[in-house]
PDB file of N, CA and C in Angstrom:
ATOM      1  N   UNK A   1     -12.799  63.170 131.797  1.00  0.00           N
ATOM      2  CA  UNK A   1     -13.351  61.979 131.177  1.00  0.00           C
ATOM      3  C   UNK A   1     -12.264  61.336 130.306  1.00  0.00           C
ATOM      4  N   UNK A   2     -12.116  60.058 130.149  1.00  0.00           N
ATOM      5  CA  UNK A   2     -10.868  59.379 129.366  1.00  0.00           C
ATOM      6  C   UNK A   2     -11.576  58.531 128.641  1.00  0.00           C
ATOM      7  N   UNK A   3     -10.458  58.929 127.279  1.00  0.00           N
ATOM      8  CA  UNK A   3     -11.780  58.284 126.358  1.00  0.00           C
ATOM      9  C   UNK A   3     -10.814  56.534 126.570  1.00  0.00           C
ATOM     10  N   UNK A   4     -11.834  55.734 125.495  1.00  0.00           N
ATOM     11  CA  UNK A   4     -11.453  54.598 125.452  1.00  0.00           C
ATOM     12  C   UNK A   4     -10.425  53.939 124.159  1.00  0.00           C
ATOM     13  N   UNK A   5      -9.283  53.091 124.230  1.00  0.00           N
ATOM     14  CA  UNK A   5      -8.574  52.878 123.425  1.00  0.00           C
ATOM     15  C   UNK A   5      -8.236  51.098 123.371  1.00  0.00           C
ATOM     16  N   UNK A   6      -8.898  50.549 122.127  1.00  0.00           N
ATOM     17  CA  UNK A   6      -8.762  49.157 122.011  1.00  0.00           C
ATOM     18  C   UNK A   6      -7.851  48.924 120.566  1.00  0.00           C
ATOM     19  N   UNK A   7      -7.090  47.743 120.955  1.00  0.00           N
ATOM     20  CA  UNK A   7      -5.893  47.958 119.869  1.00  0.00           C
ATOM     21  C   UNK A   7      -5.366  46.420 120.123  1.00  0.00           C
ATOM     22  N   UNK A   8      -5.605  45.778 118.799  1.00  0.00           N
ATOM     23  CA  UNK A   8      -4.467  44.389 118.492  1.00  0.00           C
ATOM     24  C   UNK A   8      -5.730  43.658 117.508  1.00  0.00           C
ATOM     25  N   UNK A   9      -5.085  42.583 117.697  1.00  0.00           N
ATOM     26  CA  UNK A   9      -5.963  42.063 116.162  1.00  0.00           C
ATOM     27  C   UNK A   9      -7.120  41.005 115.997  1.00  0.00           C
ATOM     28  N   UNK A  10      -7.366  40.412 115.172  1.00  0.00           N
ATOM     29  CA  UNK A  10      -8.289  39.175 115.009  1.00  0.00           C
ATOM     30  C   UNK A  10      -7.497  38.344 113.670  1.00  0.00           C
ATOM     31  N   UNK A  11      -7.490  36.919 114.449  1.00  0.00           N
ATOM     32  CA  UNK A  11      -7.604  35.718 113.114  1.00  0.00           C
ATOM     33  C   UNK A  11      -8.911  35.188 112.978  1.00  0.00           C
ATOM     34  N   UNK A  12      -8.998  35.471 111.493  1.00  0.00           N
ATOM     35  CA  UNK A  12     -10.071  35.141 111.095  1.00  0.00           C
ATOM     36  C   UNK A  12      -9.854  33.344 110.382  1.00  0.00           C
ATOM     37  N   UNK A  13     -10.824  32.381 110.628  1.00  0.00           N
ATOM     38  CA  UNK A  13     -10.757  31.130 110.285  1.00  0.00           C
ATOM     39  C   UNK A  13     -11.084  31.221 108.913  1.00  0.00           C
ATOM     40  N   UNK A  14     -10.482  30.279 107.955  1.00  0.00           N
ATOM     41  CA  UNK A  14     -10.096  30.102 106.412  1.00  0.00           C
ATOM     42  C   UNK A  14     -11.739  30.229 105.984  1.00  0.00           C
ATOM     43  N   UNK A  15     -12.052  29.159 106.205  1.00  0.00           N
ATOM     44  CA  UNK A  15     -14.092  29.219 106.534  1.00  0.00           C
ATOM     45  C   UNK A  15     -15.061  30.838 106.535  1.00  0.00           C
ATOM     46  N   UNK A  16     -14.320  31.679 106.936  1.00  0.00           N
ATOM     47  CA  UNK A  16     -14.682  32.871 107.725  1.00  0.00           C
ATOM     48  C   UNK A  16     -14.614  33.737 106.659  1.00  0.00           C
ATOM     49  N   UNK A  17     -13.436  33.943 106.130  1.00  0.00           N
ATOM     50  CA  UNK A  17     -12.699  34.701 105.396  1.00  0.00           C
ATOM     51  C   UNK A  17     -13.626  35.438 104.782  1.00  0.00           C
ATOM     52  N   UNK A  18     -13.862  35.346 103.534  1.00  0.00           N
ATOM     53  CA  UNK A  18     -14.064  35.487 102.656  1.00  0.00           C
ATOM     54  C   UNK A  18     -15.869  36.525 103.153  1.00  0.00           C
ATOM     55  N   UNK A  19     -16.454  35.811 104.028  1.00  0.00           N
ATOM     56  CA  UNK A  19     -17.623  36.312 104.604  1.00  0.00           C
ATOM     57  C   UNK A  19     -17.434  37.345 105.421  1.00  0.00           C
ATOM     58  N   UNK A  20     -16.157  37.118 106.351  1.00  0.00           N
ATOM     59  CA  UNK A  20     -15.870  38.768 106.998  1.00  0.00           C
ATOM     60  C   UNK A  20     -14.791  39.641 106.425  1.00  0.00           C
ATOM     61  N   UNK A  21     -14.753  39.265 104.804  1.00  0.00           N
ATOM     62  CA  UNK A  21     -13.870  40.495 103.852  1.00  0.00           C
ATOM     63  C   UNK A  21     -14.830  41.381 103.329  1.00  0.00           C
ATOM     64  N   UNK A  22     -15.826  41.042 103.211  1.00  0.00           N
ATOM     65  CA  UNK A  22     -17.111  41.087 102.757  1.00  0.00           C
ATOM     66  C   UNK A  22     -17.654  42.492 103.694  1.00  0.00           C
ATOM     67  N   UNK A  23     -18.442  41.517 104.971  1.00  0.00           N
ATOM     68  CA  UNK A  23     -19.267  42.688 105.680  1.00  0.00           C
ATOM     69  C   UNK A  23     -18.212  43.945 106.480  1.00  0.00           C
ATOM     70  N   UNK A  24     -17.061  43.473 105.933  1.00  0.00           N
ATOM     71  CA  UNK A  24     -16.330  44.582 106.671  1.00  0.00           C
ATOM     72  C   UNK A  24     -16.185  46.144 106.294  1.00  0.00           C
ATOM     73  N   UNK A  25     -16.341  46.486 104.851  1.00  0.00           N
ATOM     74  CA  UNK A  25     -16.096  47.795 104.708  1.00  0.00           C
ATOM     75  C   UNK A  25     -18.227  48.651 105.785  1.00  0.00           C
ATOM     76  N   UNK A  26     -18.678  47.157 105.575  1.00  0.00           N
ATOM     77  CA  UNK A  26     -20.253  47.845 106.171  1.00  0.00           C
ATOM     78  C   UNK A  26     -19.878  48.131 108.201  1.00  0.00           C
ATOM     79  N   UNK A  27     -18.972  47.399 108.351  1.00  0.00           N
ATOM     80  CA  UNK A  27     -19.716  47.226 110.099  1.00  0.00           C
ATOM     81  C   UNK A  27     -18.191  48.683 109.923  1.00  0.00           C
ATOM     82  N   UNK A  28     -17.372  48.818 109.223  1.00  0.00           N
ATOM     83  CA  UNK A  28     -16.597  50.310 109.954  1.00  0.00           C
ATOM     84  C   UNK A  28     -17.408  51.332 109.079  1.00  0.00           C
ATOM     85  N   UNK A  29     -18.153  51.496 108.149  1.00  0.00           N
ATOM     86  CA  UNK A  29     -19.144  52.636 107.853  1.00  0.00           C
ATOM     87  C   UNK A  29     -20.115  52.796 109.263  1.00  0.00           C
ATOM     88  N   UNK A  30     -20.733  51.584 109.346  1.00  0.00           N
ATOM     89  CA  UNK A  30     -21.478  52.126 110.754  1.00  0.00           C
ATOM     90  C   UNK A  30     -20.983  52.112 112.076  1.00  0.00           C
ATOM     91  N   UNK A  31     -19.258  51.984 112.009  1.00  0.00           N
ATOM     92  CA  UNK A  31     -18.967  52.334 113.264  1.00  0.00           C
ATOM     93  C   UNK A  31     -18.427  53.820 113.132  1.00  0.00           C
ATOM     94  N   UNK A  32     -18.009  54.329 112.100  1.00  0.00           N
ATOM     95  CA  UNK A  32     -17.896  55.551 112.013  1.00  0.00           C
ATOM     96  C   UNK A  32     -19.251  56.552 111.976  1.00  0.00           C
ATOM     97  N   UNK A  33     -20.128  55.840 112.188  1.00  0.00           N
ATOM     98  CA  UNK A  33     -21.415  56.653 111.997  1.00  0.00           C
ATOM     99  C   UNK A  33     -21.813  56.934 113.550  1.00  0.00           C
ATOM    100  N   UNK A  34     -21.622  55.902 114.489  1.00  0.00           N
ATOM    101  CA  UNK A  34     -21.652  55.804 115.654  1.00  0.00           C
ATOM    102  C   UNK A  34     -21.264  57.225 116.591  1.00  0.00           C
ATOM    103  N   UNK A  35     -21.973  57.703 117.274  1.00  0.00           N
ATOM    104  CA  UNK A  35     -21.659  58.497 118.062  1.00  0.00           C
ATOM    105  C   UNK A  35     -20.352  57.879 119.025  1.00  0.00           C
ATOM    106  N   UNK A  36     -19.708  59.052 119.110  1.00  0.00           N
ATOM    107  CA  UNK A  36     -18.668  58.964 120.289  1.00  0.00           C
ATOM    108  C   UNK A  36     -17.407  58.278 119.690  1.00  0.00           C
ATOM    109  N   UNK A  37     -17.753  57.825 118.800  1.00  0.00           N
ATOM    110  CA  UNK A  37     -16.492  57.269 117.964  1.00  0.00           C
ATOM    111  C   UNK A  37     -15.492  58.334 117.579  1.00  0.00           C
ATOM    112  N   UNK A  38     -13.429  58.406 117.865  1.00  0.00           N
ATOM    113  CA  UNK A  38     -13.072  59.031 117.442  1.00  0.00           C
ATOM    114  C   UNK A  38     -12.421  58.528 115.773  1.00  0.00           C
ATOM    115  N   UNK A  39     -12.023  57.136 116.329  1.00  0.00           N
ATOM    116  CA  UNK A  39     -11.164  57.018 115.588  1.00  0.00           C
ATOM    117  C   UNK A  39     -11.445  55.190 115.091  1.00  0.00           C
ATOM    118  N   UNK A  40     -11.814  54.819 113.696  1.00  0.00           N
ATOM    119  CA  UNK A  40     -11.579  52.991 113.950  1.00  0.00           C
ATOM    120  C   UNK A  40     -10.854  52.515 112.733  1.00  0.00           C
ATOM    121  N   UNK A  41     -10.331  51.633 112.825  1.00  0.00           N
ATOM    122  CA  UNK A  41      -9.523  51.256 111.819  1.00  0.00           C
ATOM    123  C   UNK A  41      -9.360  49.429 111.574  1.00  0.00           C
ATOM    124  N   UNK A  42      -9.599  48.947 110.942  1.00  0.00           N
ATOM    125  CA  UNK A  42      -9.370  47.282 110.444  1.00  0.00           C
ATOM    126  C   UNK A  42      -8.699  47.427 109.340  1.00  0.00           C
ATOM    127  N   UNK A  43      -7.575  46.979 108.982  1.00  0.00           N
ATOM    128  CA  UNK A  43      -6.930  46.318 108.219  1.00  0.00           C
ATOM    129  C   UNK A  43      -6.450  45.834 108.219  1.00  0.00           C
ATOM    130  N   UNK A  44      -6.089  44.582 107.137  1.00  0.00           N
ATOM    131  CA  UNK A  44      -5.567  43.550 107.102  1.00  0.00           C
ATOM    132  C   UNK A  44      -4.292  43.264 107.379  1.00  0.00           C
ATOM    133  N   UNK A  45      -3.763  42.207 107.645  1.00  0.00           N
ATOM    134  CA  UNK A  45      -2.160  42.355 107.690  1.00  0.00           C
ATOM    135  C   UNK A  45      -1.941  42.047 106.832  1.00  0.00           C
ATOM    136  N   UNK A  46      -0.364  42.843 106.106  1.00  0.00           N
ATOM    137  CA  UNK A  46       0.129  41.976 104.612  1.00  0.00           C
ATOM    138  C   UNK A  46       0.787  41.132 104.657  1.00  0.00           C
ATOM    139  N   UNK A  47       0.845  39.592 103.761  1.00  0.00           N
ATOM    140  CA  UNK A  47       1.241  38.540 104.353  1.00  0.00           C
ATOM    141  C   UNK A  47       0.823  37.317 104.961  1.00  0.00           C
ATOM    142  N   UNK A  48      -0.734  37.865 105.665  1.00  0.00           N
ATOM    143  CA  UNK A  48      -1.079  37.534 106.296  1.00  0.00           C
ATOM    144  C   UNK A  48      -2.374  37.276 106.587  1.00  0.00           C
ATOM    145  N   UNK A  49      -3.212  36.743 105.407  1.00  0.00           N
ATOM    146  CA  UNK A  49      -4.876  37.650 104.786  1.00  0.00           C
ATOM    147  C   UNK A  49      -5.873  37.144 105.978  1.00  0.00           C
ATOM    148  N   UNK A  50      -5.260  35.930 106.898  1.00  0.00           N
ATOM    149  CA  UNK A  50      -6.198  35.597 108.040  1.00  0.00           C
ATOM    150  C   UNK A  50      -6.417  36.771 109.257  1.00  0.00           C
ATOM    151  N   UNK A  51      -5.394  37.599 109.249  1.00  0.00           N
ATOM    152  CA  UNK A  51      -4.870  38.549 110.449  1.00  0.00           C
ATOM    153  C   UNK A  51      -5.613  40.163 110.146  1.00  0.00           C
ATOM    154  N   UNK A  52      -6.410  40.577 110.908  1.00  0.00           N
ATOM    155  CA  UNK A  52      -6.962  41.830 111.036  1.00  0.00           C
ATOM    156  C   UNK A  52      -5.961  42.652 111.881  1.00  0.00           C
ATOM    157  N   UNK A  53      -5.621  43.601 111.734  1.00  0.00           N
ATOM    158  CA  UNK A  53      -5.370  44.524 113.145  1.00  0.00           C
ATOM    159  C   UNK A  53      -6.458  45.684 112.970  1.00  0.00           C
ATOM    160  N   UNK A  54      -6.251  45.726 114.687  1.00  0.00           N
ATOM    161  CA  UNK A  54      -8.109  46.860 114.843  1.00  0.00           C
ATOM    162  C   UNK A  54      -7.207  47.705 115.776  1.00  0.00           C
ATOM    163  N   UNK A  55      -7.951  49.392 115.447  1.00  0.00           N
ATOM    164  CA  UNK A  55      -7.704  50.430 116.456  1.00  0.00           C
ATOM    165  C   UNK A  55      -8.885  51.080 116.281  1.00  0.00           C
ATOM    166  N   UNK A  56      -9.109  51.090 117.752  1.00  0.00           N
ATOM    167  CA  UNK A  56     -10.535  51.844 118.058  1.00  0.00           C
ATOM    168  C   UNK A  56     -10.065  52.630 119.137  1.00  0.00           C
ATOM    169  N   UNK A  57     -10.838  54.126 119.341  1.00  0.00           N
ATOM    170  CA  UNK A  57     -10.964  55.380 120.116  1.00  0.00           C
ATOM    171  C   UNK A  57     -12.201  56.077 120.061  1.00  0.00           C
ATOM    172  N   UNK A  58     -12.566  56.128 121.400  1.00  0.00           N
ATOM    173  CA  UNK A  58     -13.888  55.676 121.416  1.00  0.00           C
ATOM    174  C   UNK A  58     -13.759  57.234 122.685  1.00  0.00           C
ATOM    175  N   UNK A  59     -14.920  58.483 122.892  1.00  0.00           N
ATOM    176  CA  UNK A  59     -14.953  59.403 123.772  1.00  0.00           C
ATOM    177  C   UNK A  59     -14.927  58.715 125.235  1.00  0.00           C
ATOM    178  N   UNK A  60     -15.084  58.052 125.433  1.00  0.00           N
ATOM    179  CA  UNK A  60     -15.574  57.423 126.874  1.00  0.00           C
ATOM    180  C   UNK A  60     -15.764  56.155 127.050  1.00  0.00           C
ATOM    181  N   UNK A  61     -16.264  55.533 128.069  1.00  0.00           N
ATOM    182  CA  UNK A  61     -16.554  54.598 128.677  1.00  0.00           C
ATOM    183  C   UNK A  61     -17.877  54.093 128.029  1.00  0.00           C
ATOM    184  N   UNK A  62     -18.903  55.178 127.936  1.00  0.00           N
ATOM    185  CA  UNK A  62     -20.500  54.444 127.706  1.00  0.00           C
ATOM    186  C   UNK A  62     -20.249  54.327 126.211  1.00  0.00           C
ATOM    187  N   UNK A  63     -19.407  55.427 125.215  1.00  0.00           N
ATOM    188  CA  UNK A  63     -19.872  55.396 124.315  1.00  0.00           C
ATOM    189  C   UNK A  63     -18.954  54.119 123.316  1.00  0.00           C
ATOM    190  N   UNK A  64     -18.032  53.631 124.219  1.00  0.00           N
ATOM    191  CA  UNK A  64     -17.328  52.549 123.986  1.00  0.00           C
ATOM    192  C   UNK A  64     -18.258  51.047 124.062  1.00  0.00           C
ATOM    193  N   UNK A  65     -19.137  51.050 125.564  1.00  0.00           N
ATOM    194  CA  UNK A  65     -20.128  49.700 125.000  1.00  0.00           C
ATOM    195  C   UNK A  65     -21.466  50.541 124.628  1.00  0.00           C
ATOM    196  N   UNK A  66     -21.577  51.534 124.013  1.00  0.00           N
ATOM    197  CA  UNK A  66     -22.391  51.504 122.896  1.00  0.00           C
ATOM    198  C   UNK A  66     -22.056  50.425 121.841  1.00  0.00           C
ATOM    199  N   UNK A  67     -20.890  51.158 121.671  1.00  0.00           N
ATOM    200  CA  UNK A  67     -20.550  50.134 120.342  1.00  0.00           C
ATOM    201  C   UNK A  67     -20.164  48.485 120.262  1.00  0.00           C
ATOM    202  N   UNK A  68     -19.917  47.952 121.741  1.00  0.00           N
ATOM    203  CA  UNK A  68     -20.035  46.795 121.670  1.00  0.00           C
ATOM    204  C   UNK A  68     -21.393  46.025 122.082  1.00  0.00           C
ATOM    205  N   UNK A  69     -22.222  47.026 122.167  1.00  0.00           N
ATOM    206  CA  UNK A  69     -23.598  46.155 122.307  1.00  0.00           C
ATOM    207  C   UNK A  69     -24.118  46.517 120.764  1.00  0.00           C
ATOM    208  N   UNK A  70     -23.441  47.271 120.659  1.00  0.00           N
ATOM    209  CA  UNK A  70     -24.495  47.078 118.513  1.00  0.00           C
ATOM    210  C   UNK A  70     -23.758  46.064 117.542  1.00  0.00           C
ATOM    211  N   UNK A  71     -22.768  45.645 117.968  1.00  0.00           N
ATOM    212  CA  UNK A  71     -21.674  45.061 117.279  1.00  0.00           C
ATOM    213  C   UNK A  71     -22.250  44.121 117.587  1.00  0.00           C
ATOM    214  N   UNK A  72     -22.645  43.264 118.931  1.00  0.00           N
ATOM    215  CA  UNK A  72     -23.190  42.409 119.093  1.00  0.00           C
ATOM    216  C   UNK A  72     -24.486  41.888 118.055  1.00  0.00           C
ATOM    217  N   UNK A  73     -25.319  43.007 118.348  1.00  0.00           N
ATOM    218  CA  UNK A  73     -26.497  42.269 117.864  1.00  0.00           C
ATOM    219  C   UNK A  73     -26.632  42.751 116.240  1.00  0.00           C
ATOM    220  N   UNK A  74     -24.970  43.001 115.535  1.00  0.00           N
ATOM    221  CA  UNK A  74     -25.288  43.280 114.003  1.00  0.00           C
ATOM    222  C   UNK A  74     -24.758  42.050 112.922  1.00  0.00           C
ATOM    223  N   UNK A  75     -25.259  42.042 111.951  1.00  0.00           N
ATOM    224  CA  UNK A  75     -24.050  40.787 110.949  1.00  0.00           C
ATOM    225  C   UNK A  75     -22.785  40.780 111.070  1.00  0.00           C
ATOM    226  N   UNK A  76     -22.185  42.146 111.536  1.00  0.00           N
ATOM    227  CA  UNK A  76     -20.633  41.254 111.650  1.00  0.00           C
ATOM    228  C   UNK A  76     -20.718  40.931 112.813  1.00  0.00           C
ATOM    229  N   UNK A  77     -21.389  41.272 114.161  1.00  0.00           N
ATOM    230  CA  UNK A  77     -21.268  40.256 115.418  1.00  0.00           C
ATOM    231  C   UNK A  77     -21.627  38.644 114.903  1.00  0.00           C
ATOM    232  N   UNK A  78     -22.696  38.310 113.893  1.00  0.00           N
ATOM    233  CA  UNK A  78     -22.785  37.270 113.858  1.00  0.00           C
ATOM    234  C   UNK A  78     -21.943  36.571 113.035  1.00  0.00           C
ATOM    235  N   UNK A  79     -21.277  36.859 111.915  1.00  0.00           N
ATOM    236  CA  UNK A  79     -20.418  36.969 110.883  1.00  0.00           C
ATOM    237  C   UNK A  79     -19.217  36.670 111.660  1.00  0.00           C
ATOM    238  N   UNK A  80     -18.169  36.815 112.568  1.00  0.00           N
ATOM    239  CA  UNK A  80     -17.380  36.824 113.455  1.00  0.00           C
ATOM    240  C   UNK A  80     -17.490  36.160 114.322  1.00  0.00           C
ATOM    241  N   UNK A  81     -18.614  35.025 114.651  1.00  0.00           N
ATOM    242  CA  UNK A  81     -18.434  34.544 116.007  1.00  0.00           C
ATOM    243  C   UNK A  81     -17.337  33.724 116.402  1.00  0.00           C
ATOM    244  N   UNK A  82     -16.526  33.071 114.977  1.00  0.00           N
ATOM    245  CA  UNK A  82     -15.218  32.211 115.403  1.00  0.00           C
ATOM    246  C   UNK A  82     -13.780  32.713 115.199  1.00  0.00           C
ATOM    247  N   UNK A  83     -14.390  33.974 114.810  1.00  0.00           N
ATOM    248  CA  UNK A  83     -12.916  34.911 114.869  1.00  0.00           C
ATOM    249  C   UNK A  83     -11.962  34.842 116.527  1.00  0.00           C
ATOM    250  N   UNK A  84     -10.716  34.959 116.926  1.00  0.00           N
ATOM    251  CA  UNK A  84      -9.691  34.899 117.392  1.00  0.00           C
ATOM    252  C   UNK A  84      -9.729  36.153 118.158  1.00  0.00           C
ATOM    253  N   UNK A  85     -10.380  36.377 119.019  1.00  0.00           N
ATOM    254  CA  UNK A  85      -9.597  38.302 119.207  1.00  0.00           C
ATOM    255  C   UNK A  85      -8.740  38.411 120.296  1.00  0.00           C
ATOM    256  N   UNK A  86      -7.624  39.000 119.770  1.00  0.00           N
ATOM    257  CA  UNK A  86      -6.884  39.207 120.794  1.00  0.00           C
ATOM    258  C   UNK A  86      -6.647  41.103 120.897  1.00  0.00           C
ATOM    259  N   UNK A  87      -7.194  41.533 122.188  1.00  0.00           N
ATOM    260  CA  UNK A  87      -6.986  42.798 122.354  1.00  0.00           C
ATOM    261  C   UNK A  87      -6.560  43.537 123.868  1.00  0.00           C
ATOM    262  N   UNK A  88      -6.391  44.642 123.557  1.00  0.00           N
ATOM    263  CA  UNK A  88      -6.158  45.071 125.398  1.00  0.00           C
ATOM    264  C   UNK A  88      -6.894  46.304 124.623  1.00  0.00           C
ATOM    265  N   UNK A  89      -7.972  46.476 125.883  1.00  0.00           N
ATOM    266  CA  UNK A  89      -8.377  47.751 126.139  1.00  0.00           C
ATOM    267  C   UNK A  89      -7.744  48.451 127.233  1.00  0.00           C
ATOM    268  N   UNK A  90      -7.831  50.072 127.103  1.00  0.00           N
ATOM    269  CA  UNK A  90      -7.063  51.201 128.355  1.00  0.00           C
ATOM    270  C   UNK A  90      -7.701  52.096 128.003  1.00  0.00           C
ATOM    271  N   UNK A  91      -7.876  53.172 129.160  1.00  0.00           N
ATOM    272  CA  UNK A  91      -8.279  54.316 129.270  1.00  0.00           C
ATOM    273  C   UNK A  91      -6.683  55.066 128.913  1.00  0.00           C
ATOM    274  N   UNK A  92      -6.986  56.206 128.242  1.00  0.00           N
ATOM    275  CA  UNK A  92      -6.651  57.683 128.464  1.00  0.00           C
ATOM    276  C   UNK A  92      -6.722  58.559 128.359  1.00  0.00           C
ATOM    277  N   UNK A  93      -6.487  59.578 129.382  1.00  0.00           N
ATOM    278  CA  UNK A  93      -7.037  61.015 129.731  1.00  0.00           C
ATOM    279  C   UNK A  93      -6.668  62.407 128.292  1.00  0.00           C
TER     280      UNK A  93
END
């Protein structure tokens, strides 16, 4: 089984800011609460207070859109809808 690995960042719009500095220490408490989760990480870039970088490691495949179907339907899915994301997801074994 290979777990899942998503990695690169988000700009967040000036508008945004301040609302997703906010719900953010809540949506990585409940992604660390999340089953199957190994590993997640958001922080900011320095320099750079619009720029997130994200690393997520996730056991698998299902338990990877677990977490993007709760993300969806939570405040930071809605909180985020004009955020920037730029990412590559990959499997590895």
């Amino acid at each position: 089984m290979s777990k899942i690995i998503l990695e690169g960042y988000i700009v967040v719009p000036d508008d945004d800011l301040e609302a997703v500095s906010a719900e953010l220490p809540t949506h990585i408490a409940l992604t660390h609460e999340e089953e199957g989760c190994l590993l997640f990480q958001v922080t900011q870039k320095p320099g750079a207070p619009n720029v997130f970088n994200v690393y997520e490691e996730f056991v698998d495949q299902s338990a990877f859109e677990l977490h993007q179907q709760r993300v969806r339907q939570s405040a930071w899915g809605a909180i985020t809808t004009n955020v920037e994301r730029h990412y590559t997801v990959r499997e590895q074994d």
